[in-house]
N, C-alpha and C. Protein backbone atom coordinates (compact mmCIF):
# COMPACT_ATOMS: atom_id res chain seq x y z
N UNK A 1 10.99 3.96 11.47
CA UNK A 1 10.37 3.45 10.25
C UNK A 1 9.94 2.00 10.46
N UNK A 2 8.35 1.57 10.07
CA UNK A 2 8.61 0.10 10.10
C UNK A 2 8.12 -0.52 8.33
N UNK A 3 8.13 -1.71 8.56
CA UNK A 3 7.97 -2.11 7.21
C UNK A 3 7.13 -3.11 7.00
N UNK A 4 6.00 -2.72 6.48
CA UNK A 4 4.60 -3.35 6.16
C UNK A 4 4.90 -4.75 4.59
N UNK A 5 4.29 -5.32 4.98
CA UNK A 5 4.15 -6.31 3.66
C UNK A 5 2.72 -7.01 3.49
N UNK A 6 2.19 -6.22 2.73
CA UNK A 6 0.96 -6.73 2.41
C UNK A 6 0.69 -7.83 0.84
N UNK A 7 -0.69 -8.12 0.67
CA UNK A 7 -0.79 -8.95 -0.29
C UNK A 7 -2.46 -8.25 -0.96
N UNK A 8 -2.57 -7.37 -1.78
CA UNK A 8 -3.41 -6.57 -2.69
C UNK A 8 -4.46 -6.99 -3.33
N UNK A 9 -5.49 -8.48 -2.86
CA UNK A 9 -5.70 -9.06 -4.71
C UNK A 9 -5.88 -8.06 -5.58
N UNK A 10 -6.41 -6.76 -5.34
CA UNK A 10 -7.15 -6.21 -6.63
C UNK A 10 -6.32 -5.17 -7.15
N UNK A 11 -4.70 -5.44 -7.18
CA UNK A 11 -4.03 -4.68 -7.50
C UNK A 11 -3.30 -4.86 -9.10
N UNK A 12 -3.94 -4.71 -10.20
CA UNK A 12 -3.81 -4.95 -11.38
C UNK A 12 -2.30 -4.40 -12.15
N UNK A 13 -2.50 -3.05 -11.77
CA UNK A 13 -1.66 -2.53 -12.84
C UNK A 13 -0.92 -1.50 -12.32
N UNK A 14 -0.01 -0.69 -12.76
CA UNK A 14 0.41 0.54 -12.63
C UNK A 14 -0.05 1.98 -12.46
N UNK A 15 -1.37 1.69 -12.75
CA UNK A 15 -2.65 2.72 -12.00
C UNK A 15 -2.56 2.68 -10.68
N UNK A 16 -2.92 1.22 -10.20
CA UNK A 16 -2.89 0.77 -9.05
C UNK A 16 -2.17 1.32 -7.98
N UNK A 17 -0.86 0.55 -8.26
CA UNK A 17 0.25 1.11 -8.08
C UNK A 17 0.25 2.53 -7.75
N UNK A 18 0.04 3.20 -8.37
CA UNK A 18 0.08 4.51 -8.07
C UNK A 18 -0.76 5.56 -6.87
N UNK A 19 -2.11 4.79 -7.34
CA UNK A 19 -3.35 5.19 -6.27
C UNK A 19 -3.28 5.05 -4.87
N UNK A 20 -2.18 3.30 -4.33
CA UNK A 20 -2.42 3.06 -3.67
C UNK A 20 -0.93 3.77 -3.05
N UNK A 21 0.25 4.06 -3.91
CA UNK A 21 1.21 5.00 -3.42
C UNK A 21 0.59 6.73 -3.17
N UNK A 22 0.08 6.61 -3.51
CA UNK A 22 -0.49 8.44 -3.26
C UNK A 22 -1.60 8.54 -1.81
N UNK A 23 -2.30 7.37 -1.84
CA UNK A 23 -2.92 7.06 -0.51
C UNK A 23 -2.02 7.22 0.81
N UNK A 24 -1.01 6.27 0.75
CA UNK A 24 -0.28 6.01 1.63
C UNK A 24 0.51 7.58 2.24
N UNK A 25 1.26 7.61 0.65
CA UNK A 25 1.98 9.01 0.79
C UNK A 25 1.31 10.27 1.11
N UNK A 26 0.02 10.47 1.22
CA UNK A 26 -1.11 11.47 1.64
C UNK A 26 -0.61 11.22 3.63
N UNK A 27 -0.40 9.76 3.96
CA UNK A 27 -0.33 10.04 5.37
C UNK A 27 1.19 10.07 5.97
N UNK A 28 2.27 9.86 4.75
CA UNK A 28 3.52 10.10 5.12
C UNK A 28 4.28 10.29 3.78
N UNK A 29 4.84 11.57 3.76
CA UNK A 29 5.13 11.89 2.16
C UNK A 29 6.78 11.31 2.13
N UNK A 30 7.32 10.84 3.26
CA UNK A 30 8.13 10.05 2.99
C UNK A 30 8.27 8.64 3.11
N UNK A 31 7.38 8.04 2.68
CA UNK A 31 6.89 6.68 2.77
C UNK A 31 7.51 6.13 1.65
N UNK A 32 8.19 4.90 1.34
CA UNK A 32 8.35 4.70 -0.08
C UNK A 32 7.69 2.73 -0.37
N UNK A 33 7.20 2.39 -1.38
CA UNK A 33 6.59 1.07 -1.55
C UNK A 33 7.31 0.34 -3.03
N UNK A 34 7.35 -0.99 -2.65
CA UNK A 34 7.89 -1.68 -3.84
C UNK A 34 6.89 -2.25 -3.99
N UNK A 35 6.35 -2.54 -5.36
CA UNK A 35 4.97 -3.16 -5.06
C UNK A 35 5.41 -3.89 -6.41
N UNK A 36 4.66 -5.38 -6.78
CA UNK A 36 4.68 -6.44 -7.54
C UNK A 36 2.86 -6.58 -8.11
N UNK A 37 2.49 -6.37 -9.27
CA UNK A 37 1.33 -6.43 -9.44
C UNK A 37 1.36 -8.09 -10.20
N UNK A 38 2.31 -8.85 -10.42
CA UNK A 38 1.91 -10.33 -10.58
C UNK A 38 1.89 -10.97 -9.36
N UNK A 39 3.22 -10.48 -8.48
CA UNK A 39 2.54 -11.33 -6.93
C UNK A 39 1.24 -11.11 -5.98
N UNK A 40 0.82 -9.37 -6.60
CA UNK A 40 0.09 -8.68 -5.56
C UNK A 40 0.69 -8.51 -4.47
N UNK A 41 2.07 -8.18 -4.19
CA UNK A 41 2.66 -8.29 -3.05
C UNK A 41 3.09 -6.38 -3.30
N UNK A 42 3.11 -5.98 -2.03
CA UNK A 42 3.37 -4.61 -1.68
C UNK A 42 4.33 -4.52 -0.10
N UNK A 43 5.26 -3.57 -0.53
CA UNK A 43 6.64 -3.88 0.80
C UNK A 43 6.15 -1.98 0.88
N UNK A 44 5.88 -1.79 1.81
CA UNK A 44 6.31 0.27 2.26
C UNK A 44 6.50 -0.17 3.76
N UNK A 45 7.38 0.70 3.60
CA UNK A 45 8.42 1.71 4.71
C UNK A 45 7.84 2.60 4.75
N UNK A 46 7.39 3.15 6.24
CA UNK A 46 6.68 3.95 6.21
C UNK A 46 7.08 4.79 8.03
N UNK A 47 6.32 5.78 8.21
CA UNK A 47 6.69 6.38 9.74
C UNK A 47 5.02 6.05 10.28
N UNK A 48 4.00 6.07 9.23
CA UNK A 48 2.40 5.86 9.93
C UNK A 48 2.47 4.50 10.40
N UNK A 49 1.16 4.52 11.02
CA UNK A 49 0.35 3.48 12.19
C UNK A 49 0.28 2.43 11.10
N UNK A 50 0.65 1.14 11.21
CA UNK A 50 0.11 0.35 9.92
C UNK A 50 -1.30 0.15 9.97
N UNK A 51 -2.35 0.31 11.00
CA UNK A 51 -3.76 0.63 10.86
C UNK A 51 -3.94 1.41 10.19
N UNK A 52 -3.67 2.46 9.97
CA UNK A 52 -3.55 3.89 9.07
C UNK A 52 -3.38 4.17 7.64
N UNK A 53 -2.27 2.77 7.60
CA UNK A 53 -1.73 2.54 6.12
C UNK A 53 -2.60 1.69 5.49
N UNK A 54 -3.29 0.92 6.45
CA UNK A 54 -4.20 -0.41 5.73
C UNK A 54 -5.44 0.26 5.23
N UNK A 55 -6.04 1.44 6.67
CA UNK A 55 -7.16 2.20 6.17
C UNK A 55 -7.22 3.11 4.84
N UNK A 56 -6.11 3.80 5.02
CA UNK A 56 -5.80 4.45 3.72
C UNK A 56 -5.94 3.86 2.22
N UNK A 57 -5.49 2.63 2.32
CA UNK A 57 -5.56 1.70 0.94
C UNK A 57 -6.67 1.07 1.16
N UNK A 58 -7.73 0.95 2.22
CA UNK A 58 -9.04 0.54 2.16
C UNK A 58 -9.68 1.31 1.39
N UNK A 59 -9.94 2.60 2.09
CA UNK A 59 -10.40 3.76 1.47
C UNK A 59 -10.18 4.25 0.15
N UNK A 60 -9.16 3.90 -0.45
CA UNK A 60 -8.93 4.11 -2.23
C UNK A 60 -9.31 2.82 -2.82
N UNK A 61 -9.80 2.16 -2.02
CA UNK A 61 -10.95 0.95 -3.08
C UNK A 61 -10.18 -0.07 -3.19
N UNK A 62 -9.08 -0.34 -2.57
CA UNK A 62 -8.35 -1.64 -2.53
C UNK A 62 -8.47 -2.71 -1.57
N UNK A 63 -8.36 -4.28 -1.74
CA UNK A 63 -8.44 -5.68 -0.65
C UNK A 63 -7.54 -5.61 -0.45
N UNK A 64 -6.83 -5.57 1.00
CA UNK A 64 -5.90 -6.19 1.43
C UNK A 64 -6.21 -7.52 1.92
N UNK A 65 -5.79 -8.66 1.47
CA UNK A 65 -5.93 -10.41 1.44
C UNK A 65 -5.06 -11.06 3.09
N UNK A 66 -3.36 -10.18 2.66
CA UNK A 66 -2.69 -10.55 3.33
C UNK A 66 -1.96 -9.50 4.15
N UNK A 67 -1.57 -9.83 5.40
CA UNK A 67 -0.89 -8.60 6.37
C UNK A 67 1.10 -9.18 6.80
């Protein structure tokens, strides 16, 4: 398992949140994320490529700012 910490700007709300957990979890259904929508900060544990994980949340329409 490793553990990603990214920084989201365009991660508003609990929609968000969700979209960008179902992304992730599409490439590892045991992935789990703590995510902060006032810091924009996002923590997943995950078994995927973190290229994989970043593309994935590219692809559902989200900035990643910070790695």
């Amino acid at each position: 398992m490793a553990m990603l910490q990214l920084t989201i700007s365009d991660m508003a709300c609990g929609a968000c949140v969700e979209t960008i957990t179902k992304a992730v979890q599409d490439l590892d259904a045991t992935a789990t994320l703590d995510a902060d929508t006032q810091t924009k900060q996002v923590t997943i544990t995950t078994t995927a490529a973190p290229d994989l994980v970043k593309g994935a949340i590219a692809t559902a329409g989200y900035t990643i700012t910070s790695a």
